[in-house]
PDB file of N, CA and C in Angstrom:
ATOM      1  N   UNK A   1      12.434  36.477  36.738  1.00  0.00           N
ATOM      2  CA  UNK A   1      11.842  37.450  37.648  1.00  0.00           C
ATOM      3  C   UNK A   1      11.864  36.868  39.044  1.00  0.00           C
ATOM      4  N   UNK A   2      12.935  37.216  39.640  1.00  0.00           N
ATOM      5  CA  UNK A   2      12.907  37.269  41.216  1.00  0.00           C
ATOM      6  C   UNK A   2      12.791  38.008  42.090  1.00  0.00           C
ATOM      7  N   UNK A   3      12.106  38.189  43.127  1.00  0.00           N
ATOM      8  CA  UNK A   3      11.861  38.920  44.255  1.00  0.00           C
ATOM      9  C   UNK A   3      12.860  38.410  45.055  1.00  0.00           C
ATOM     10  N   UNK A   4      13.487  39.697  45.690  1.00  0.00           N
ATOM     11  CA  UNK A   4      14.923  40.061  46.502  1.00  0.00           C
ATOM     12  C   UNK A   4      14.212  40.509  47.475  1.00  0.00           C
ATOM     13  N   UNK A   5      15.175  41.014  48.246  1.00  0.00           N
ATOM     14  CA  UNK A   5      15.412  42.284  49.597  1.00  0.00           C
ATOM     15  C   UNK A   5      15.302  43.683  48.238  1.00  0.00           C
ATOM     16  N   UNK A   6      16.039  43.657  47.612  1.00  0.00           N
ATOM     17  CA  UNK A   6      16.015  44.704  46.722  1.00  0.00           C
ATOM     18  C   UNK A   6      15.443  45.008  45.672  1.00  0.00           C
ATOM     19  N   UNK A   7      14.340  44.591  45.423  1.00  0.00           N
ATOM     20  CA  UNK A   7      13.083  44.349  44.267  1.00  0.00           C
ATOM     21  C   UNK A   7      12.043  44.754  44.945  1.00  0.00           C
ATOM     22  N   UNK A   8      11.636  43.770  46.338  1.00  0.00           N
ATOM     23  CA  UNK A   8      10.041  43.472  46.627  1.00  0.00           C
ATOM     24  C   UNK A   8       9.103  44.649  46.489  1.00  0.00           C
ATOM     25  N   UNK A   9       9.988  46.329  46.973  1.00  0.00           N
ATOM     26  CA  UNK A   9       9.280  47.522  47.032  1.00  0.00           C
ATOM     27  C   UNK A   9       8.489  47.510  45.707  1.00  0.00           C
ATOM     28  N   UNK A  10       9.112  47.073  44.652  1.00  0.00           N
ATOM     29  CA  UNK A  10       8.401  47.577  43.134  1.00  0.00           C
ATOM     30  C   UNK A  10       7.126  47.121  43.368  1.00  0.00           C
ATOM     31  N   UNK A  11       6.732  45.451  43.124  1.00  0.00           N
ATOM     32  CA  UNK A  11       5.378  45.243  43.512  1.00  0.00           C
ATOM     33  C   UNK A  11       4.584  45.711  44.747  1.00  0.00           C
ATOM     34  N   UNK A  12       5.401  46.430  45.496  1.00  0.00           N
ATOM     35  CA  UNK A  12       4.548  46.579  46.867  1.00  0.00           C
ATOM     36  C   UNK A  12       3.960  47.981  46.328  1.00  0.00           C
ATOM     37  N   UNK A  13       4.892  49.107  46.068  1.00  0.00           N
ATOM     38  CA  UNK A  13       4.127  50.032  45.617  1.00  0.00           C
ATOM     39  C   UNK A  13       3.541  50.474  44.559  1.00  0.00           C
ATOM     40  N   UNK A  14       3.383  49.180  43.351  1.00  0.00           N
ATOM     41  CA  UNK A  14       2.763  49.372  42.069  1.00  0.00           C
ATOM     42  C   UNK A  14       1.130  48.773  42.771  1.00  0.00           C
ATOM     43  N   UNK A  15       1.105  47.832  44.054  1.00  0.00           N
ATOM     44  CA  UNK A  15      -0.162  47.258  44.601  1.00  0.00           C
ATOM     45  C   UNK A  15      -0.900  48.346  45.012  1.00  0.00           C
ATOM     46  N   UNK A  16      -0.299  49.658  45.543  1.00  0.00           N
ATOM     47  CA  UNK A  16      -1.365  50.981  45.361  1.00  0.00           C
ATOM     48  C   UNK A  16      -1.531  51.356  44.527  1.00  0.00           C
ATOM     49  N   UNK A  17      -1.669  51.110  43.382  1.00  0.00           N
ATOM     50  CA  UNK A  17      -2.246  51.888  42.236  1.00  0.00           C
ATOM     51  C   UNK A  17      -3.676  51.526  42.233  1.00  0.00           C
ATOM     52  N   UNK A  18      -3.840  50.086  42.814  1.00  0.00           N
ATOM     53  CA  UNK A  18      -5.126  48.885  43.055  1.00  0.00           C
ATOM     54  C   UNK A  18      -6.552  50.268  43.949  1.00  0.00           C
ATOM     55  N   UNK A  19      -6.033  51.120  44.902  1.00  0.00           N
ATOM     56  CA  UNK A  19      -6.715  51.334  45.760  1.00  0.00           C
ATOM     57  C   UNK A  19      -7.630  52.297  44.924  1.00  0.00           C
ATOM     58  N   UNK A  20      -7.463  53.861  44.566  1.00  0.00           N
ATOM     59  CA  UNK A  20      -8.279  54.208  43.559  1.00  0.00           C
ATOM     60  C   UNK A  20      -8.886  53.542  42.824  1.00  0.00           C
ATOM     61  N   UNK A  21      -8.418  52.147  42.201  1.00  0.00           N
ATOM     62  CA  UNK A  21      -9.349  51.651  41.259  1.00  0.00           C
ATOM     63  C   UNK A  21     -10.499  50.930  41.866  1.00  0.00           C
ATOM     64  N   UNK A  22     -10.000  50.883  43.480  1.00  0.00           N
ATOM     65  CA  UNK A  22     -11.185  50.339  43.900  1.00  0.00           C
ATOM     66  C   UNK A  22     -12.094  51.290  44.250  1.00  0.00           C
ATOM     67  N   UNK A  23     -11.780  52.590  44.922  1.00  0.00           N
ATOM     68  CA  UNK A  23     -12.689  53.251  44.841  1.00  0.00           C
ATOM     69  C   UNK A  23     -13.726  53.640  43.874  1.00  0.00           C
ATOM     70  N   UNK A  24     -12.889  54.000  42.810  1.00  0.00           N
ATOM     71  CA  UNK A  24     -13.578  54.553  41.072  1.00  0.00           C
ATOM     72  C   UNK A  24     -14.529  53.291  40.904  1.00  0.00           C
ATOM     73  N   UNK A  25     -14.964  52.165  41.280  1.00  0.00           N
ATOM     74  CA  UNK A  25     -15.316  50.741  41.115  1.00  0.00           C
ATOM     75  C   UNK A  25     -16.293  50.866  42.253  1.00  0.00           C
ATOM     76  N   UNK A  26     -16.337  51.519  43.275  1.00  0.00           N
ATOM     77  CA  UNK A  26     -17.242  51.140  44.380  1.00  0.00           C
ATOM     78  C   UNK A  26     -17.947  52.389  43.652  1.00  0.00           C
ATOM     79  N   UNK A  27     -17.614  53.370  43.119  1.00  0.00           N
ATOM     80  CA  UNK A  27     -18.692  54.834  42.942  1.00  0.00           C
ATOM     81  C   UNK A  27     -18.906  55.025  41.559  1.00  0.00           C
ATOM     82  N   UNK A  28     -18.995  54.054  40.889  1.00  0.00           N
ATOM     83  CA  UNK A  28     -19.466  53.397  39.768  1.00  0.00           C
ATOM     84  C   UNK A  28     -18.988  54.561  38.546  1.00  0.00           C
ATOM     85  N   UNK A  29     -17.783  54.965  38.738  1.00  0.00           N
ATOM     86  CA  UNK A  29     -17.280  55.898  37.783  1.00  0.00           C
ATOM     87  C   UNK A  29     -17.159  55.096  36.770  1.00  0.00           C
ATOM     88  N   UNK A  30     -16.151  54.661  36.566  1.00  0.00           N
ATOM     89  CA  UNK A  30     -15.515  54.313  35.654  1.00  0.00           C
ATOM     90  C   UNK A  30     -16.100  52.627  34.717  1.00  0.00           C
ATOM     91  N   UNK A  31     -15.688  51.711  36.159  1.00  0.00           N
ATOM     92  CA  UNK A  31     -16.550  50.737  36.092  1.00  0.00           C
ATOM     93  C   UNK A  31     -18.002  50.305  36.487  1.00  0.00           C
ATOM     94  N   UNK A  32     -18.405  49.789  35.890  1.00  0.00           N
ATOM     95  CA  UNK A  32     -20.033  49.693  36.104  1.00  0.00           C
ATOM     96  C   UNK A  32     -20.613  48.353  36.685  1.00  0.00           C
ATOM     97  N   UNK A  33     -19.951  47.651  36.449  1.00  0.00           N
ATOM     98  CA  UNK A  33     -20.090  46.206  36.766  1.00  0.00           C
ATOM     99  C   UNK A  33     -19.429  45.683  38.318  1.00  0.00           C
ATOM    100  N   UNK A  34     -20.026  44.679  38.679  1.00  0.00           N
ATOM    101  CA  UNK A  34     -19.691  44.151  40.181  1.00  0.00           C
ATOM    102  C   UNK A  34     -18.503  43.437  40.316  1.00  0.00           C
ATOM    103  N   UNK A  35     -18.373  42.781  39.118  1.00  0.00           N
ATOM    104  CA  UNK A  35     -17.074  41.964  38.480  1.00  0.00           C
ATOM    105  C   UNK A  35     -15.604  42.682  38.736  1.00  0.00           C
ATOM    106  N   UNK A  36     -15.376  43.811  38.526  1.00  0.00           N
ATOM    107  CA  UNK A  36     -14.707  45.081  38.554  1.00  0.00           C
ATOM    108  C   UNK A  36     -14.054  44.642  39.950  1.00  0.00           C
ATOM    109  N   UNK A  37     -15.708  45.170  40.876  1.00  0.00           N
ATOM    110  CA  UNK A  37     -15.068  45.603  42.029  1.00  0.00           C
ATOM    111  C   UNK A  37     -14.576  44.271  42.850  1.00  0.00           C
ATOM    112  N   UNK A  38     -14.829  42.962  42.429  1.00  0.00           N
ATOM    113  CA  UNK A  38     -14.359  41.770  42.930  1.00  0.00           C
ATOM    114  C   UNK A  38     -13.081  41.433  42.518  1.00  0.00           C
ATOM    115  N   UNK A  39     -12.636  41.794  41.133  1.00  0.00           N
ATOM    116  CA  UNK A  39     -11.156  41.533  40.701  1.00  0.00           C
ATOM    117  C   UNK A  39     -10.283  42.617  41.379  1.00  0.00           C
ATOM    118  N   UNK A  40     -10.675  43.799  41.308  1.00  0.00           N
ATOM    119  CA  UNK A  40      -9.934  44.509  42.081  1.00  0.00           C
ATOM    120  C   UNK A  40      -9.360  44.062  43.387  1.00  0.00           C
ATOM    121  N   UNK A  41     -10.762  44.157  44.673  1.00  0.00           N
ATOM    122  CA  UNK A  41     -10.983  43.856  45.761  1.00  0.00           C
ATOM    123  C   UNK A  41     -10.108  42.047  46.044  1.00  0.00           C
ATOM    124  N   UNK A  42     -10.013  41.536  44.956  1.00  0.00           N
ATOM    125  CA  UNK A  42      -9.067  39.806  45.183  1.00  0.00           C
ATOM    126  C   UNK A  42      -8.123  39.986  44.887  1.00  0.00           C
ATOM    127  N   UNK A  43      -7.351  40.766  43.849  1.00  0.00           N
ATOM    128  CA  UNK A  43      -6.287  40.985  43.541  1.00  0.00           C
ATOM    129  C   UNK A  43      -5.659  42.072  44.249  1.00  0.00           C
ATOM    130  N   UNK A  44      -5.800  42.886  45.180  1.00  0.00           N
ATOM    131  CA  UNK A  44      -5.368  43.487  46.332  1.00  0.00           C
ATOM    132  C   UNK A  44      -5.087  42.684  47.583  1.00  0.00           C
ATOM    133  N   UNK A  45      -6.413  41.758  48.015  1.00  0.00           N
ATOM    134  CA  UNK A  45      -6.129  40.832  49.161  1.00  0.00           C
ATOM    135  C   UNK A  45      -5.056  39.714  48.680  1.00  0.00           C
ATOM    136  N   UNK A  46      -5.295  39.034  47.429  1.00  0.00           N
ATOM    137  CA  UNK A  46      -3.632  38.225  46.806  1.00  0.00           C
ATOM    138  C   UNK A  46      -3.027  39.192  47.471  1.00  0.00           C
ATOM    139  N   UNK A  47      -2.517  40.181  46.965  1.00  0.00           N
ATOM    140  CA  UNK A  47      -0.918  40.786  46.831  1.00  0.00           C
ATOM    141  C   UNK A  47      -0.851  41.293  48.303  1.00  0.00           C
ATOM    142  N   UNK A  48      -1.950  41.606  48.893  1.00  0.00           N
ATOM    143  CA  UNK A  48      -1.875  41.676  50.787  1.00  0.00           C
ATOM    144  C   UNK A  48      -0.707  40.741  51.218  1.00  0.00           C
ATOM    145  N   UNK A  49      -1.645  39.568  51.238  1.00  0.00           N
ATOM    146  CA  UNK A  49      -1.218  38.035  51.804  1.00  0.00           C
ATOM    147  C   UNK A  49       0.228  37.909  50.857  1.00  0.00           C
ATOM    148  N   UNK A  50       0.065  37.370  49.640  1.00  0.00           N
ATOM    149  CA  UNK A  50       1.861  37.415  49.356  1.00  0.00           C
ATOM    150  C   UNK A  50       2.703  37.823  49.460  1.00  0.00           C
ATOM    151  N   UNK A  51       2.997  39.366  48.999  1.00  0.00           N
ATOM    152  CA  UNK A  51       3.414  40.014  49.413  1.00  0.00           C
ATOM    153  C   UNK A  51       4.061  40.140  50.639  1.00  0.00           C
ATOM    154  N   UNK A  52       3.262  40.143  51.613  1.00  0.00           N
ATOM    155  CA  UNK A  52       3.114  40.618  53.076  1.00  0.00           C
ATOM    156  C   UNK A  52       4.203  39.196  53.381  1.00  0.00           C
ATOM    157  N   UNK A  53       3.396  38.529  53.356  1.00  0.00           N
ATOM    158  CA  UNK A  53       4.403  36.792  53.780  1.00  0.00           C
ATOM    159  C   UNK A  53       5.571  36.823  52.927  1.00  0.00           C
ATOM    160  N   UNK A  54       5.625  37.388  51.711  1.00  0.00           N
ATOM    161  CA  UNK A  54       7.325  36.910  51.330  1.00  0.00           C
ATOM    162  C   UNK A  54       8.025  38.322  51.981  1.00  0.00           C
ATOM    163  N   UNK A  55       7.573  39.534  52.310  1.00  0.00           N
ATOM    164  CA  UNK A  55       8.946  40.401  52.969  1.00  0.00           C
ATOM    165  C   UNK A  55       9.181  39.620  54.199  1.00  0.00           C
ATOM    166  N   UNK A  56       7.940  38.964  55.075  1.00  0.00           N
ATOM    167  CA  UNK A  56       8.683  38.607  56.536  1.00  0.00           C
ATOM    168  C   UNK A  56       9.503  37.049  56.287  1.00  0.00           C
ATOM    169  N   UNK A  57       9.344  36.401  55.239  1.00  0.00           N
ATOM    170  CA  UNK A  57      10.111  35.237  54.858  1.00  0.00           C
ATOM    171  C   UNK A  57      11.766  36.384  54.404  1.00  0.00           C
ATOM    172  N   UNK A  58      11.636  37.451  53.571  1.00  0.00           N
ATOM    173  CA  UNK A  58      13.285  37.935  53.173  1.00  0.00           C
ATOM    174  C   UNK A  58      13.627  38.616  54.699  1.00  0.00           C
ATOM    175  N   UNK A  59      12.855  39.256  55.367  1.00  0.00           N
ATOM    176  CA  UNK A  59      13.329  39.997  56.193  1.00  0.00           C
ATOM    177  C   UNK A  59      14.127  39.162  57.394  1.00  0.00           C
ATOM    178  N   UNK A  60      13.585  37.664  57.603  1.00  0.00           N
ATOM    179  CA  UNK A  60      13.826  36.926  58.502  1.00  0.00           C
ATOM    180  C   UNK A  60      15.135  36.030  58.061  1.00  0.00           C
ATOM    181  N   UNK A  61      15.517  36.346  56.718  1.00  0.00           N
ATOM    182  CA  UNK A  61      17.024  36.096  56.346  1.00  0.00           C
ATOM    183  C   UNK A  61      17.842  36.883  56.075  1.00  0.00           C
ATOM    184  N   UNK A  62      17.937  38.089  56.970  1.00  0.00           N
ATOM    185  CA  UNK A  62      18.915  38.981  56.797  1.00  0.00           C
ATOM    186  C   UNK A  62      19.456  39.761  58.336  1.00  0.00           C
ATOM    187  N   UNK A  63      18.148  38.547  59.149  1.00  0.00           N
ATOM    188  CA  UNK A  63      18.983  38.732  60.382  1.00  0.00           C
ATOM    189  C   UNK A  63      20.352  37.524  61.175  1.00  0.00           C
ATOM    190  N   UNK A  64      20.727  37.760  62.512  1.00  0.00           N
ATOM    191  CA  UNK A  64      21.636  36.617  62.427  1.00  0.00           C
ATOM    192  C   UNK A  64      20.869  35.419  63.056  1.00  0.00           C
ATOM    193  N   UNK A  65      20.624  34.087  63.145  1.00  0.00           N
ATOM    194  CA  UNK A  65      20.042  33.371  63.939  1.00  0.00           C
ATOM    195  C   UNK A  65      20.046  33.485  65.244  1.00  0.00           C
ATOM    196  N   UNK A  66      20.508  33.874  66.347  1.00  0.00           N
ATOM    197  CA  UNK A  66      19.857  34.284  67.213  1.00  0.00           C
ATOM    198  C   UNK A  66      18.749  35.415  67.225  1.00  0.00           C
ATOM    199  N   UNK A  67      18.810  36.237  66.375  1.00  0.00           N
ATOM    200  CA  UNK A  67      17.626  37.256  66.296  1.00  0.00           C
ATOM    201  C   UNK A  67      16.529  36.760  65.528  1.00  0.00           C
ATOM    202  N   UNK A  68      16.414  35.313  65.209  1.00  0.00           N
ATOM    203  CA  UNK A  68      15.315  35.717  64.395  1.00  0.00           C
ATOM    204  C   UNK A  68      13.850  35.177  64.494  1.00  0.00           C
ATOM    205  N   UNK A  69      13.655  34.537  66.326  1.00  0.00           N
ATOM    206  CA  UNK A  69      12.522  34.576  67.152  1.00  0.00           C
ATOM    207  C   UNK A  69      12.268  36.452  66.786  1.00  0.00           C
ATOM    208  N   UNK A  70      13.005  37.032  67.313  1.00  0.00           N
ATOM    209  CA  UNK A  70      12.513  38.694  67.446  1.00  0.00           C
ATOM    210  C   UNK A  70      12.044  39.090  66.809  1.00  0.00           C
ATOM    211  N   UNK A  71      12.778  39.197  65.404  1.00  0.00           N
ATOM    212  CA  UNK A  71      12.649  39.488  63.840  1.00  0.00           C
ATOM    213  C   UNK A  71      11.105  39.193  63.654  1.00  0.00           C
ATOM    214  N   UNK A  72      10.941  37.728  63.904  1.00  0.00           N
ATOM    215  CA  UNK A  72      10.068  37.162  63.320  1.00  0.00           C
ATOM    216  C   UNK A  72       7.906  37.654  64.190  1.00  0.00           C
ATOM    217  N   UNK A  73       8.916  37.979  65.449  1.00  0.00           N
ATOM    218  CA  UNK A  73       7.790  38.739  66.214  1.00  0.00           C
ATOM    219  C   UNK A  73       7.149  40.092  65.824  1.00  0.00           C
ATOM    220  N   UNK A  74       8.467  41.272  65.429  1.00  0.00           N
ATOM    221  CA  UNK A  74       8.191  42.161  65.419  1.00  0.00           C
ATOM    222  C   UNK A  74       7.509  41.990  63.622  1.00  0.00           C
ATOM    223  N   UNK A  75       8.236  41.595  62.518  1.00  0.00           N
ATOM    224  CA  UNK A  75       7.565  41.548  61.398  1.00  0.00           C
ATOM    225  C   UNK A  75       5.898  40.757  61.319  1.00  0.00           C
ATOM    226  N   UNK A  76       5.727  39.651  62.479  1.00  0.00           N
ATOM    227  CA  UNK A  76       4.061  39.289  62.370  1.00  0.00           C
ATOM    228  C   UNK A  76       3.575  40.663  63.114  1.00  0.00           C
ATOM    229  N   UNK A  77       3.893  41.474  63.633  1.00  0.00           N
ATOM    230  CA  UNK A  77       3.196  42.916  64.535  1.00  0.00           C
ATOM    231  C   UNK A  77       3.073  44.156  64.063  1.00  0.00           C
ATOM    232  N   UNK A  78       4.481  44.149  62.773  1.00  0.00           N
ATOM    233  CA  UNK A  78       3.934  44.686  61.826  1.00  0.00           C
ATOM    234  C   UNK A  78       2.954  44.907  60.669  1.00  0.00           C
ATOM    235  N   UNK A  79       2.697  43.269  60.413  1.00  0.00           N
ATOM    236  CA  UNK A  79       1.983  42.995  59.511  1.00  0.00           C
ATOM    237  C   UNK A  79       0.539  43.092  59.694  1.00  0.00           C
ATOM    238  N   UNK A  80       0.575  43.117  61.029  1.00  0.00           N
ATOM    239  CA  UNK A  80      -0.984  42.496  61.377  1.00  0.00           C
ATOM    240  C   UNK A  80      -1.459  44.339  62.128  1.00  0.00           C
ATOM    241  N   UNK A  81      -0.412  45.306  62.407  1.00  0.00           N
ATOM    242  CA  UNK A  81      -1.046  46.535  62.280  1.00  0.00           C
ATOM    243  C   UNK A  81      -1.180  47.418  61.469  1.00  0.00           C
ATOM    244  N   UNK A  82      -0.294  47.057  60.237  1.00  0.00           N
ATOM    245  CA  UNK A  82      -0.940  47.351  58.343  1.00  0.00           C
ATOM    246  C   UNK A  82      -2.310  46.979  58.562  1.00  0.00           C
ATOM    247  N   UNK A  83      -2.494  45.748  58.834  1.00  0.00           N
ATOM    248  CA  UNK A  83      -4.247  45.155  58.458  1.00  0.00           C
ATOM    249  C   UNK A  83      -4.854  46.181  59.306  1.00  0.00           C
ATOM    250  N   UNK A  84      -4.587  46.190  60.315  1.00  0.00           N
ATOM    251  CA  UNK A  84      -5.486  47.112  61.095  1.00  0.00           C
ATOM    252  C   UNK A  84      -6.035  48.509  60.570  1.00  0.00           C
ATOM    253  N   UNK A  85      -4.332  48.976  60.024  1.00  0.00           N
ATOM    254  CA  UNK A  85      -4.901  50.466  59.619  1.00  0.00           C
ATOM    255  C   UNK A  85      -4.747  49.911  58.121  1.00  0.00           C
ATOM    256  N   UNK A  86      -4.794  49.130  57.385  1.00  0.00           N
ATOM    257  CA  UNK A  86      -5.845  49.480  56.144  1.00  0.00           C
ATOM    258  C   UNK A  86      -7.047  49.004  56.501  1.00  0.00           C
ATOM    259  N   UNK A  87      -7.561  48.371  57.395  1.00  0.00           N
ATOM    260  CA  UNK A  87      -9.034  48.201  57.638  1.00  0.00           C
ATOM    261  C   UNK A  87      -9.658  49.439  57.791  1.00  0.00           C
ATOM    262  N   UNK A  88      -8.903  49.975  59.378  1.00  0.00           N
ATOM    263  CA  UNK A  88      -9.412  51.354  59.743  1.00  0.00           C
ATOM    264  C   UNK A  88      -9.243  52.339  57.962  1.00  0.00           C
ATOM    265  N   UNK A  89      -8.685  52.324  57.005  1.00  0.00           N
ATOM    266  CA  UNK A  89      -8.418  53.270  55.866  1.00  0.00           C
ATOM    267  C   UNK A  89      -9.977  52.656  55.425  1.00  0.00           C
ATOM    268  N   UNK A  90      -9.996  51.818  54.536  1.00  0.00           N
ATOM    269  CA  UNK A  90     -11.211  51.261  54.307  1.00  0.00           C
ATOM    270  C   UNK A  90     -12.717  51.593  55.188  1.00  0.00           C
ATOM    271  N   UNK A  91     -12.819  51.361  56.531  1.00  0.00           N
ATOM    272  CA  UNK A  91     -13.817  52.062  56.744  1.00  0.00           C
ATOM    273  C   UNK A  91     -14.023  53.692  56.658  1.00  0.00           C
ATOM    274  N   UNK A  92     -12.947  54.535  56.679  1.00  0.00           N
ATOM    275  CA  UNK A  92     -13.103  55.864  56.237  1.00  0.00           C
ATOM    276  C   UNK A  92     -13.656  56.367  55.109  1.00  0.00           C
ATOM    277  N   UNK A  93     -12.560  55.188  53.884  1.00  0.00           N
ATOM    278  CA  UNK A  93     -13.013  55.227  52.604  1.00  0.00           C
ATOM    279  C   UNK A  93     -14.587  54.793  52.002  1.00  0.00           C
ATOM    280  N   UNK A  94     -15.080  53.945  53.322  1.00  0.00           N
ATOM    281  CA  UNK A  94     -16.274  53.902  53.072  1.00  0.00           C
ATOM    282  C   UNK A  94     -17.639  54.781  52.998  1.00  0.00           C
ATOM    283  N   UNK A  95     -17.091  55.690  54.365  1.00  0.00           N
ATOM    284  CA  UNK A  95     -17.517  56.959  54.705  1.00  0.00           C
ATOM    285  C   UNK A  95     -17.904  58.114  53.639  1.00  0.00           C
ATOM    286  N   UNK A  96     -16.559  58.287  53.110  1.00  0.00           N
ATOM    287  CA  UNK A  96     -16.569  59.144  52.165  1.00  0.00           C
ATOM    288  C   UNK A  96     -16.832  58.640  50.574  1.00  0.00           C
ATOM    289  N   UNK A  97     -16.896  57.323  50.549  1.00  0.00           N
ATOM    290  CA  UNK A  97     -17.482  56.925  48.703  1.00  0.00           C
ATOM    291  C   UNK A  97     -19.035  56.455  48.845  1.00  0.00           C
ATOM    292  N   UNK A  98     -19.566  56.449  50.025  1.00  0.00           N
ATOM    293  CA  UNK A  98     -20.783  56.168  50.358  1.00  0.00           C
ATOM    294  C   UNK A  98     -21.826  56.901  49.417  1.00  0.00           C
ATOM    295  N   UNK A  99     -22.864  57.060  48.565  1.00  0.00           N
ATOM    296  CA  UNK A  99     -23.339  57.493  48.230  1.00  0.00           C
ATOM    297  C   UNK A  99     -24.424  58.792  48.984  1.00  0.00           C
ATOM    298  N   UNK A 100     -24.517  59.508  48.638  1.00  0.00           N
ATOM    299  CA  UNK A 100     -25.357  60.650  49.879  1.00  0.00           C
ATOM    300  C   UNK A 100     -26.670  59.881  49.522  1.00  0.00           C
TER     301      UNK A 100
END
């Protein structure tokens, strides 16, 4: 099992399946326990951080060496305005799983 240029999407978009379960976990549907919402909530931030660091490690070998100061700029600016707007998602989601 290796992660490519042409693989990485699978784990990236099987890592949203994580987000409902965190919700269903914060509004005590499903899961009931605090445990839940901590494995969830760590095993999302893992696959954040790995994830996130091995596309800009593949992405930064598929440019030519002179590009890959640039590469390497624009993929940390990408990465770091994902965080932003899943933060900003997360406080919405907070909004709305908040209990009345």
């Amino acid at each position: 099992f290796g992660l490519t240029v042409d693989n990485i999407w699978i784990p990236v978009a099987l890592r949203t399946a994580l987000i409902p379960l965190v919700v269903l976990a914060a509004k005590d549907v499903w899961f009931h326990n605090d445990l839940w919402d901590a494995l969830f909530v760590g095993t999302l931030g893992f696959g954040n951080g790995y994830f996130g660091t091995l596309c800009i490690i593949l992405c930064n070998g598929l440019v030519q060496p002179t590009e890959k100061a640039v590469c390497g700029m624009l993929t940390a600016f990408a990465l770091n305005s994902g965080l932003v707007l899943g933060s900003l998602l997360g406080l919405y989601l907070h909004g709305v799983v908040q209990a009345p």
